[in-house]
C-alpha atoms as a PDB file:
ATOM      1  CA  UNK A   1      -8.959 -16.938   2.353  1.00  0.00           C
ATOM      2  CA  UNK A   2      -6.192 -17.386   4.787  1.00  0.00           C
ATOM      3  CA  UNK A   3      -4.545 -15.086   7.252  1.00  0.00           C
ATOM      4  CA  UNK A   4      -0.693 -16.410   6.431  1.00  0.00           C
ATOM      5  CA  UNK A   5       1.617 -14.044   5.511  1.00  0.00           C
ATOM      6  CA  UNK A   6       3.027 -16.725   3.264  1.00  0.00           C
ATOM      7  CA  UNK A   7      -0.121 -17.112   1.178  1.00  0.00           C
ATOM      8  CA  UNK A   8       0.478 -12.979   0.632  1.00  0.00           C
ATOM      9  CA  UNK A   9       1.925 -11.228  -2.572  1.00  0.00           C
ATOM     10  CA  UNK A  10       4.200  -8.708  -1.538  1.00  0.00           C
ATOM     11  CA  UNK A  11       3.628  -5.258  -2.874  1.00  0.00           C
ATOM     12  CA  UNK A  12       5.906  -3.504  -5.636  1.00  0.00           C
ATOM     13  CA  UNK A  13       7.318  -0.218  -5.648  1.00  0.00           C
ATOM     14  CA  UNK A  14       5.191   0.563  -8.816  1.00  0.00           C
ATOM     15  CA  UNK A  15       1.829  -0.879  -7.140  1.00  0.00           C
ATOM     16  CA  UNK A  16       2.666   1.052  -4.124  1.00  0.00           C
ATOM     17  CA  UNK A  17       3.020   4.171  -6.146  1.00  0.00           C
ATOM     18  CA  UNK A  18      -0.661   3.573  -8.034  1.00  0.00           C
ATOM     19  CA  UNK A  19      -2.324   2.835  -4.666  1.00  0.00           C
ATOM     20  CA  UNK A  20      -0.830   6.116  -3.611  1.00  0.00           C
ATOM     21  CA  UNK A  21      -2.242   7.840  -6.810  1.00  0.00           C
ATOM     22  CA  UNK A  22      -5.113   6.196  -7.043  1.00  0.00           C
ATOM     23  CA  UNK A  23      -6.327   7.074  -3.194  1.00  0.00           C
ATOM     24  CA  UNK A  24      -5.262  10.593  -3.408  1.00  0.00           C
ATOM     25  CA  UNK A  25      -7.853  10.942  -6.750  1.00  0.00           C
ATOM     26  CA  UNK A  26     -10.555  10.260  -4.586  1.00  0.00           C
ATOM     27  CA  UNK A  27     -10.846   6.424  -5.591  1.00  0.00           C
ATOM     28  CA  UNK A  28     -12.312   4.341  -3.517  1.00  0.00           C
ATOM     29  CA  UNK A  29     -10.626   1.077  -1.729  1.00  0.00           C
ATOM     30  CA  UNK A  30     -12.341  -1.241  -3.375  1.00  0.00           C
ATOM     31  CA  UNK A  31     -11.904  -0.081  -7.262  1.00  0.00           C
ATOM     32  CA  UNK A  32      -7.894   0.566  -6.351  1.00  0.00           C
ATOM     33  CA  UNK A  33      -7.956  -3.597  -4.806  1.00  0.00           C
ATOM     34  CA  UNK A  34      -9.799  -4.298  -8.178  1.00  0.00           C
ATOM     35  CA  UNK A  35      -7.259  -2.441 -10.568  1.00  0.00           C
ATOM     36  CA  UNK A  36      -4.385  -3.880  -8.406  1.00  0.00           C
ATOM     37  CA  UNK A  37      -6.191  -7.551  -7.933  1.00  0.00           C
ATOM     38  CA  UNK A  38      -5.696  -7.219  -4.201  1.00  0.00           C
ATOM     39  CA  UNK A  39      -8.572  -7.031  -1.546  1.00  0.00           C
ATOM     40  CA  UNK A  40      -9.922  -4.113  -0.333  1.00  0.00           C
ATOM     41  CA  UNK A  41      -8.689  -5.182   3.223  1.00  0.00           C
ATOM     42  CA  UNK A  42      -5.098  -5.355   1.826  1.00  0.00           C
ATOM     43  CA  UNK A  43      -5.737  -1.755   0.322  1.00  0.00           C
ATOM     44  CA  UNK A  44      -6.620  -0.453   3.567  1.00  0.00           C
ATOM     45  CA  UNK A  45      -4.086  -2.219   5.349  1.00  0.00           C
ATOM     46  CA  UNK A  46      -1.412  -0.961   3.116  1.00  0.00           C
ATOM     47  CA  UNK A  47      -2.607   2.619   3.483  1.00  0.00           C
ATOM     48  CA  UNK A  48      -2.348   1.852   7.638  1.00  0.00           C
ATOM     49  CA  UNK A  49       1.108   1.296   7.276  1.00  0.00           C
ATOM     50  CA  UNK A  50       1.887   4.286   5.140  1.00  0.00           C
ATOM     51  CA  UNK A  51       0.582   5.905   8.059  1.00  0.00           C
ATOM     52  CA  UNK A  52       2.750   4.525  10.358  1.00  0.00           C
ATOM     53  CA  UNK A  53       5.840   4.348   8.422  1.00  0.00           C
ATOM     54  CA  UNK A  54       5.101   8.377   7.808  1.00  0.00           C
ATOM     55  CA  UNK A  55       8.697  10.154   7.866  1.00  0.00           C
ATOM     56  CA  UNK A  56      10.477   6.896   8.595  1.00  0.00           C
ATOM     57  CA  UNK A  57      13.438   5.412   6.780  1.00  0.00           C
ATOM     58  CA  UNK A  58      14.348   2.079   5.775  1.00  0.00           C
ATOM     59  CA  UNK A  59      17.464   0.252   7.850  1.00  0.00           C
ATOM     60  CA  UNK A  60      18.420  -1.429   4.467  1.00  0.00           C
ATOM     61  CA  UNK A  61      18.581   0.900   2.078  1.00  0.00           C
ATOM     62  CA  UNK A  62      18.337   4.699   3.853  1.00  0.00           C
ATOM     63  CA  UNK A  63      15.685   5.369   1.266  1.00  0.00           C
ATOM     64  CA  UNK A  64      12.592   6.824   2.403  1.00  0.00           C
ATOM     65  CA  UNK A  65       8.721   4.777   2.471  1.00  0.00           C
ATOM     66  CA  UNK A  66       6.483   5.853   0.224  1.00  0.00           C
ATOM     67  CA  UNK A  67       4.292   8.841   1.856  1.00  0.00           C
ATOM     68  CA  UNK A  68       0.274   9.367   2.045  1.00  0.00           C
ATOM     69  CA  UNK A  69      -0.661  12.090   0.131  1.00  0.00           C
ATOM     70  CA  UNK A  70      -1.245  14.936   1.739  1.00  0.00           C
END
C-alpha cells in the first residue's frame, strides 16, 4: 500500500454521507471501510477532516462540508 495521493479514490458526496450515517449508528471504523471498500485508516482520516472542516465553507462552491454528527 502506498502513501500517494494519486494512488487514492476520492470520496463522493453519497459515500461521505454513509460514513457520516454509518459512524453516528455506533458502527465501528472498520465495518464502515468494509461497506465503503476503503481502509479503516482512510475512515478515520476522513472523520479527522470533518473535524477540521467543522463550520467551514467551500471557496468553490459556498456550499457547506459535510458535518460530524453531533
Amino acid at each position: 500500500m502506498t502513501n500517494s495521493r494519486t494512488s487514492t479514490r476520492p470520496w463522493l458526496p453519497d459515500e461521505e454521507a454513509e460514513l457520516l450515517s454509518l459512524f453516528a449508528s455506533g458502527v465501528t471504523a472498520e465495518q464502515v471501510g468494509e461497506r465503503l471498500h476503503r481502509s479503516r485508516q482512510a475512515v478515520y482520516a476522513r472523520l479527522q477532516r470533518f473535524q477540521k472542516q467543522h463550520g467551514r465553507a467551500s471557496r468553490v462552491s459556498g456550499k457547506s462540508f459535510a458535518q460530524l454528527p453531533k
